[in-house]
Protein backbone atom coordinates (compact mmCIF):
# COMPACT_ATOMS: atom_id res chain seq x y z
CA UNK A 1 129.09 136.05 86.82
CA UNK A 2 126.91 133.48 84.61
CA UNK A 3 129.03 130.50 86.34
CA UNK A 4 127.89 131.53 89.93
CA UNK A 5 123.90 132.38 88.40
CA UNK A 6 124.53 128.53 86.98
CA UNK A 7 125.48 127.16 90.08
CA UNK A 8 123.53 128.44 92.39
CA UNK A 9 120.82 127.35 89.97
CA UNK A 10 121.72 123.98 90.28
CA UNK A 11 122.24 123.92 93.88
CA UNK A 12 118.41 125.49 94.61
CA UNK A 13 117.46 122.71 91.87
CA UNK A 14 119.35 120.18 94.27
CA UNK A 15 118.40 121.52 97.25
CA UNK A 16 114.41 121.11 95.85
CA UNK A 17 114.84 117.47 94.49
CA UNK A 18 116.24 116.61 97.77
CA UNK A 19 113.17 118.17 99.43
CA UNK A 20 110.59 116.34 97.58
CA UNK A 21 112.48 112.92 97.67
CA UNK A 22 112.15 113.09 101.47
CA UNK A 23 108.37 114.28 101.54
CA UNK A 24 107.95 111.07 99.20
CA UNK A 25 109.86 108.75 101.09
CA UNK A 26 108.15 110.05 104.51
CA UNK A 27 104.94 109.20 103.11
CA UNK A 28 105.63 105.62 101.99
CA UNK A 29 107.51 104.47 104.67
CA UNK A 30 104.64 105.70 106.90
CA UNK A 31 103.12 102.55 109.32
CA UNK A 32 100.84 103.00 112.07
CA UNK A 33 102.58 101.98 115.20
CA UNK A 34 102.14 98.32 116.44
CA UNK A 35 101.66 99.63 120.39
CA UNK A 36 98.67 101.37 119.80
CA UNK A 37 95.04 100.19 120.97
CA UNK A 38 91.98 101.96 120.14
CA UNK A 39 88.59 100.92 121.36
CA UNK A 40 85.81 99.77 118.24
CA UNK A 41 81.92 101.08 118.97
CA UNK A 42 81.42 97.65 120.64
CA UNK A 43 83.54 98.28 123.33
CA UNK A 44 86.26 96.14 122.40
CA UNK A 45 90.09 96.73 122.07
CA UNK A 46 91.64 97.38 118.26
CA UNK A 47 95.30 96.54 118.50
CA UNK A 48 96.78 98.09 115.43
CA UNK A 49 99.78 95.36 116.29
CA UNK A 50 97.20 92.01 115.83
CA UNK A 51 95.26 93.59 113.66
CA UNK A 52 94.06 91.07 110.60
CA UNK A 53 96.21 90.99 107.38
CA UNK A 54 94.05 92.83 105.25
CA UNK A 55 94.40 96.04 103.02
CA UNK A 56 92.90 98.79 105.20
CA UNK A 57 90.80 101.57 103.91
CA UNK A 58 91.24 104.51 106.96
CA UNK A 59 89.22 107.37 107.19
CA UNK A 60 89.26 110.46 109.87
CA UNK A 61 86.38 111.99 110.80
CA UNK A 62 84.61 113.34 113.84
CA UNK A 63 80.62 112.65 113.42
CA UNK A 64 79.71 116.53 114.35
CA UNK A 65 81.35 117.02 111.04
CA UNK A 66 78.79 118.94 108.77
CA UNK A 67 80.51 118.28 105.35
CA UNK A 68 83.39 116.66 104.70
CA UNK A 69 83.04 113.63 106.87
CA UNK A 70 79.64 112.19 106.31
CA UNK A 71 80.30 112.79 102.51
CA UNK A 72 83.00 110.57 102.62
CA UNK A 73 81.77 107.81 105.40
CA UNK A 74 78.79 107.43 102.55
CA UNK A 75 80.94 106.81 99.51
CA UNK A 76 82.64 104.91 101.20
CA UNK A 77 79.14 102.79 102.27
CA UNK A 78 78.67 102.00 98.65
CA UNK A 79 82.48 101.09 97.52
CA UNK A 80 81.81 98.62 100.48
CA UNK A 81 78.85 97.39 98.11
CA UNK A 82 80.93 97.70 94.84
CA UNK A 83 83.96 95.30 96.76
CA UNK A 84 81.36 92.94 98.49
CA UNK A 85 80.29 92.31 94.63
CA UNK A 86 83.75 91.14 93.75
CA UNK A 87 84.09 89.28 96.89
CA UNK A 88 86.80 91.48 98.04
CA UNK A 89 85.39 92.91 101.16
CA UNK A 90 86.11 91.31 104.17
CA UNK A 91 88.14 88.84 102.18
CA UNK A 92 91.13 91.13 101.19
CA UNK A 93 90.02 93.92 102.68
CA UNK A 94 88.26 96.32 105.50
CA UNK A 95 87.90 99.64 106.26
CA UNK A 96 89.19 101.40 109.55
CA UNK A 97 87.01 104.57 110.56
CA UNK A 98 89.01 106.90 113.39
CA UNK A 99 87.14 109.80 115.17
CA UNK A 100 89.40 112.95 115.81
CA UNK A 101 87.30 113.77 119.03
CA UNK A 102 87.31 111.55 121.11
CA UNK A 103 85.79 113.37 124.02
CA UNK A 104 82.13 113.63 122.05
CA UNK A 105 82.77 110.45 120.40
CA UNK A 106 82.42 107.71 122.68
CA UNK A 107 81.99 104.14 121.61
CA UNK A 108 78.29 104.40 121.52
CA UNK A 109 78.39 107.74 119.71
CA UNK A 110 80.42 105.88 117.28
CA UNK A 111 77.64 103.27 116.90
CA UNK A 112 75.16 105.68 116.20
CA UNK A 113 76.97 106.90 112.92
CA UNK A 114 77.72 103.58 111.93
CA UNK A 115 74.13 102.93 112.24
CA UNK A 116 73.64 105.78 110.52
CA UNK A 117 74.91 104.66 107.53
CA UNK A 118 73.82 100.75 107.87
CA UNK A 119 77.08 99.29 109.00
CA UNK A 120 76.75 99.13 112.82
CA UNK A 121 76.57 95.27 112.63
CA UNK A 122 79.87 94.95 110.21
CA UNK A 123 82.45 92.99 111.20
CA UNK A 124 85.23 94.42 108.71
CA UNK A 125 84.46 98.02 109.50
CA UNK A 126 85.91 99.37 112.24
CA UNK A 127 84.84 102.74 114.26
CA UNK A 128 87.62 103.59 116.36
CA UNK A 129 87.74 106.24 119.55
CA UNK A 130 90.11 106.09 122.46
CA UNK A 131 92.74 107.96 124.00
CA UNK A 132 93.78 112.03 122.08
CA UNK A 133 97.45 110.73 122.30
CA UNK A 134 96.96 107.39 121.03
CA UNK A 135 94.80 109.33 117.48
CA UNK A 136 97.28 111.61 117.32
CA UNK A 137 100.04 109.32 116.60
CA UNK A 138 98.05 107.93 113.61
CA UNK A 139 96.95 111.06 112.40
CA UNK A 140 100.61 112.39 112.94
CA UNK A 141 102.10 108.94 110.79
CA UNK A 142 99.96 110.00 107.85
CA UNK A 143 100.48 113.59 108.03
CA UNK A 144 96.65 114.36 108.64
CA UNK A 145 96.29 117.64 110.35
CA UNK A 146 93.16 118.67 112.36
CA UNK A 147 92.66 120.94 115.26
CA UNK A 148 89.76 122.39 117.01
CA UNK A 149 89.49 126.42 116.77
CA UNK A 150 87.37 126.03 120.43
CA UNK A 151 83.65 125.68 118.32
CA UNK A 152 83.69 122.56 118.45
CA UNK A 153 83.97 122.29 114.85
CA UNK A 154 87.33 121.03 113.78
CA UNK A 155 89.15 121.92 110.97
CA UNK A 156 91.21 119.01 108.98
CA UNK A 157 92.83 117.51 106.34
CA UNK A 158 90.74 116.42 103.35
CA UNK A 159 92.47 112.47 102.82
CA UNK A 160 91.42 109.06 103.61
CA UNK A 161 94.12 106.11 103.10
CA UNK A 162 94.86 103.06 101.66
CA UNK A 163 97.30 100.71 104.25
CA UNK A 164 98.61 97.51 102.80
CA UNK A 165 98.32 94.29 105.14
CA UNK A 166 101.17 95.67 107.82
CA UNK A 167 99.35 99.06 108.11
CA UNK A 168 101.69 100.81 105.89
CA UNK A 169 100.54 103.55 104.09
CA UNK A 170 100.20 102.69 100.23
CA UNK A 171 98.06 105.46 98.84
CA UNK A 172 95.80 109.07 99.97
CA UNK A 173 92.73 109.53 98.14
CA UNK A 174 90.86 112.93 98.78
CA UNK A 175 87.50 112.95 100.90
CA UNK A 176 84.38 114.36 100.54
CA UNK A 177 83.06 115.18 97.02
CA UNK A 178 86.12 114.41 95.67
CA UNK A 179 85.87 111.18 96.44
CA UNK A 180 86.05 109.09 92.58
CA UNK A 181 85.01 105.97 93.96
CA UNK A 182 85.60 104.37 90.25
CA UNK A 183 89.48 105.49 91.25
CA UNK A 184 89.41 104.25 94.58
CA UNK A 185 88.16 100.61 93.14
CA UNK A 186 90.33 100.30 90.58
CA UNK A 187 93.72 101.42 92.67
CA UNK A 188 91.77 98.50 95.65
CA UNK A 189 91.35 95.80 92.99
CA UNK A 190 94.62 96.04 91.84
CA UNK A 191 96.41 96.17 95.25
CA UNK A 192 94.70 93.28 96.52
CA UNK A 193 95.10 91.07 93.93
């Protein structure tokens, strides 16, 4: 009897190691897709596949958000200031903003919370909208759920990312008020140097 409690121990401890290998090998051999265009608040066409070489800080958000989103979108305003200090913003690295409503959030909508926040006129800050599928895929790559419960006020994951220069995914960091910017630096400095 304690030989079969022993190995069916080990197998369930087998069976769990195996488990969480795959969730961690999922996650960092994550990669945005190289077919997928989303349009900036310009009007312009982001392909993910020509995109510049550059570690990519990507954030979801939807700008009806009352919380989580705006929280995050400002912290990440003055880590923007923090990097432009050590002259690693826009050298080594930008930041990628994706809306996960794209109905409401048209290009210009888009504009309006970049200007918002004082970085309409940024050329290494992206706000992306475009086609539901074409979101999707990204959220879907980085396991970021969200769905709308018909109020128009969706309910998501709390993660922004870190991509290295081939959009693969490197590292999440949590949004809103748990957003250490100090952390965030310090993992950026160090992966860009």
């Amino acid at each position: 009897m304690k030989k079969i409690y022993w190995i069916s121990a080990l197998a369930m401890l087998l069976i769990m190691a195996a488990g969480i290998g795959y969730f961690i090998y999922r996650d960092h051999s994550a990669r945005i897709p190289k077919d997928i265009r989303l349009e900036t608040s310009d009007g312009e066409v982001y392909d993910f596949g020509k995109s510049e070489k550059k570690i990519k800080l990507l954030e979801f958000i939807y700008t009806n958000c009352p919380d989580v989103c705006p929280i995050t979108t400002q912290r990440m305003v003055h880590l923007k200031k923090q990097l432009e200090e050590r002259n690693l913003y826009g050298k080594r690295i930008q930041f990628i903003t994706i809306t996960i409503d794209p109905y409401r959030d048209t290009p210009d909508v888009m504009k309006k919370y970049a200007e918002a926040f004082g970085v309409a006129d940024d050329e290494n800050w992206f706000f992306l909208t475009g086609d539901r599928k074409e979101i999707q895929k990204i959220a879907d790559t980085f396991q970021f759920q969200y769905r709308d419960p018909g109020n128009g006020f969706y309910i998501h994951s709390t993660f922004f990312y870190v991509l290295d220069e081939r959009n693969r995914y490197l590292k999440k960091f949590p949004m809103g008020e748990r957003f250490d910017t100090r952390e965030v630096l310090e993992y950026l400095e160090k992966v860009s140097s």
